[in-house]
C-alpha atoms as a PDB file:
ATOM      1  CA  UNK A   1     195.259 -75.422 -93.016  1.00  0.00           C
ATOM      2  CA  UNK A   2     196.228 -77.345 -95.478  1.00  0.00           C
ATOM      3  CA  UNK A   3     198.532 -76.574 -98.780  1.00  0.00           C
ATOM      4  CA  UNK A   4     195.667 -77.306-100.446  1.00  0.00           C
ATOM      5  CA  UNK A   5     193.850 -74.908 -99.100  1.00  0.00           C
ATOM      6  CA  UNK A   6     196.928 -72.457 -98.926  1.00  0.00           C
ATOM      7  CA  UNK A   7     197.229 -73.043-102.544  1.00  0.00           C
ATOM      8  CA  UNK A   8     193.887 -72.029-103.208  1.00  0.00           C
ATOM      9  CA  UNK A   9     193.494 -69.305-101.372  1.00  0.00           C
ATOM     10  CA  UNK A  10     196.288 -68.156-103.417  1.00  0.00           C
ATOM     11  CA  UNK A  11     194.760 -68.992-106.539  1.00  0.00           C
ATOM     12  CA  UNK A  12     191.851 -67.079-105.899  1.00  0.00           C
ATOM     13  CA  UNK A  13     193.374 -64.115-104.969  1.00  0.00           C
ATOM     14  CA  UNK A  14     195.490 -64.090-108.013  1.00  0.00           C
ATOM     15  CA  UNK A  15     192.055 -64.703-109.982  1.00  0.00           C
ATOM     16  CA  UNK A  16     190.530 -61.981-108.123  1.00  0.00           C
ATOM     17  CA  UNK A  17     192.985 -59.126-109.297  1.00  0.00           C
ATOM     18  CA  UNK A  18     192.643 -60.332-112.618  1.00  0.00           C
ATOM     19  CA  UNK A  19     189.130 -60.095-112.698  1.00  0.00           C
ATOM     20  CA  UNK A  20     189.241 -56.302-111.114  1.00  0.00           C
ATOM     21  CA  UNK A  21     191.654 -55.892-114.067  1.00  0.00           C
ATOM     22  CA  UNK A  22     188.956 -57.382-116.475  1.00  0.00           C
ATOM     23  CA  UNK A  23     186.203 -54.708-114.606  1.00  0.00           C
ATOM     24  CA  UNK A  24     188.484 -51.655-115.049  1.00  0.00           C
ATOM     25  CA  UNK A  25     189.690 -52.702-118.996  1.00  0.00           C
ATOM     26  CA  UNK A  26     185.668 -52.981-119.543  1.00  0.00           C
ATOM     27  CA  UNK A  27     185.048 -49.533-117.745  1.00  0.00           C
ATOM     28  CA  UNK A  28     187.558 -47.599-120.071  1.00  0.00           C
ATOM     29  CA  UNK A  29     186.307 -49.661-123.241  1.00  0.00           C
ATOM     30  CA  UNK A  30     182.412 -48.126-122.218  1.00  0.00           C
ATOM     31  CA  UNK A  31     184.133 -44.670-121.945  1.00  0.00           C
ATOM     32  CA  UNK A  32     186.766 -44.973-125.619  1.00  0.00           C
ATOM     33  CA  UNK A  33     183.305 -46.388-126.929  1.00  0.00           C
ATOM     34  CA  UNK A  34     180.611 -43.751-126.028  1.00  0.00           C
ATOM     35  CA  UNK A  35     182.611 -41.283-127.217  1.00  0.00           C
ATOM     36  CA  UNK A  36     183.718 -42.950-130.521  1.00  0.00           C
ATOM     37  CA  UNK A  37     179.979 -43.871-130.904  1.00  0.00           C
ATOM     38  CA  UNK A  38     179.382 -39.816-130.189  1.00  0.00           C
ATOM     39  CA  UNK A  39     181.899 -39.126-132.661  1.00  0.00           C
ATOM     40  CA  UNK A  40     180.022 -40.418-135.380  1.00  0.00           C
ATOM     41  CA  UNK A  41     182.258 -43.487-135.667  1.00  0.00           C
ATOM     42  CA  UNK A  42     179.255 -46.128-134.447  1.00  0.00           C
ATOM     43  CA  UNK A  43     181.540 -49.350-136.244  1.00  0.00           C
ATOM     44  CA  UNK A  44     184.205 -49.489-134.201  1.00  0.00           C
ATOM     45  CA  UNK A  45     181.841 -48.550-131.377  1.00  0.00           C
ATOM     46  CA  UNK A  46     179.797 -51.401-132.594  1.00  0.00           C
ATOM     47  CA  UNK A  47     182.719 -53.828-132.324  1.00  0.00           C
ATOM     48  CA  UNK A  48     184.151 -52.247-129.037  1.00  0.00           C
ATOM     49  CA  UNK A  49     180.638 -53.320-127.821  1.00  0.00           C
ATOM     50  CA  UNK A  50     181.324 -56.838-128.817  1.00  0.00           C
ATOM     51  CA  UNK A  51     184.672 -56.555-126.697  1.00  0.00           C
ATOM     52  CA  UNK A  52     182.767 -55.871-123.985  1.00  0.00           C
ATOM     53  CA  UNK A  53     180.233 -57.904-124.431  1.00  0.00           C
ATOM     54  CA  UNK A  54     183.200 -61.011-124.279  1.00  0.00           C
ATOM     55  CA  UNK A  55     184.801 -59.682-121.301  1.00  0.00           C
ATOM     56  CA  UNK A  56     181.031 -59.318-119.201  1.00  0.00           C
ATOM     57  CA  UNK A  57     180.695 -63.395-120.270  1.00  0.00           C
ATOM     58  CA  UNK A  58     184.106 -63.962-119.273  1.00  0.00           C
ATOM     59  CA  UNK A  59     183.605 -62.125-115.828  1.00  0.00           C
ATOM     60  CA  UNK A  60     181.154 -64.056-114.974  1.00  0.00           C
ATOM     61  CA  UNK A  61     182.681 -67.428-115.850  1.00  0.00           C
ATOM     62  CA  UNK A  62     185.614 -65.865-113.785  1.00  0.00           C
ATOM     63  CA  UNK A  63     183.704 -64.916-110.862  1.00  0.00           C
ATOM     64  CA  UNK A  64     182.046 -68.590-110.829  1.00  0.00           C
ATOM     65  CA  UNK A  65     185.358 -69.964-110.958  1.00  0.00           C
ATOM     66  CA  UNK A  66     186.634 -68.026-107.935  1.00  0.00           C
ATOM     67  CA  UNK A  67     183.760 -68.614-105.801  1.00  0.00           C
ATOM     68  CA  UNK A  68     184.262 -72.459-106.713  1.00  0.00           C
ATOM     69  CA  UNK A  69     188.277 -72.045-105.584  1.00  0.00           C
ATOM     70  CA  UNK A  70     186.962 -70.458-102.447  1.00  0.00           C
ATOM     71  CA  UNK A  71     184.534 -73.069-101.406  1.00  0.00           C
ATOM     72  CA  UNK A  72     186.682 -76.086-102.077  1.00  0.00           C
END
């Protein structure tokens, strides 16, 4: 194997924990923002759904990225 290859496996491991990161920051911004939306505070559940909304584009750049790593 090459470091090349080495390098990228490492790469894409590294992006892979970040993304799982990304997945469980996303899960408890759902949960903080059904219950603020329950609340009666629907604004800032409004714009915690625009969070997410970022981090579900960014995922799947992120998981396009990794798969790209992995095939190179």
């Amino acid at each position: 194997m090459s470091d090349n290859s080495e390098a990228n496996i490492v790469i894409a491991d590294a992006l892979t924990l970040l993304l799982h990161n990304q997945h469980a920051l996303a899960a408890a911004i759902e949960e903080v923002t059904k219950w603020l939306s329950e609340s009666g505070v629907v604004s800032v559940g409004n714009n915690a759904m625009t969070a997410m909304e970022t981090l579900d584009t960014n995922a799947q750049a992120m998981t396009d990225a990794i798969m790209r790593i992995r095939m190179s």
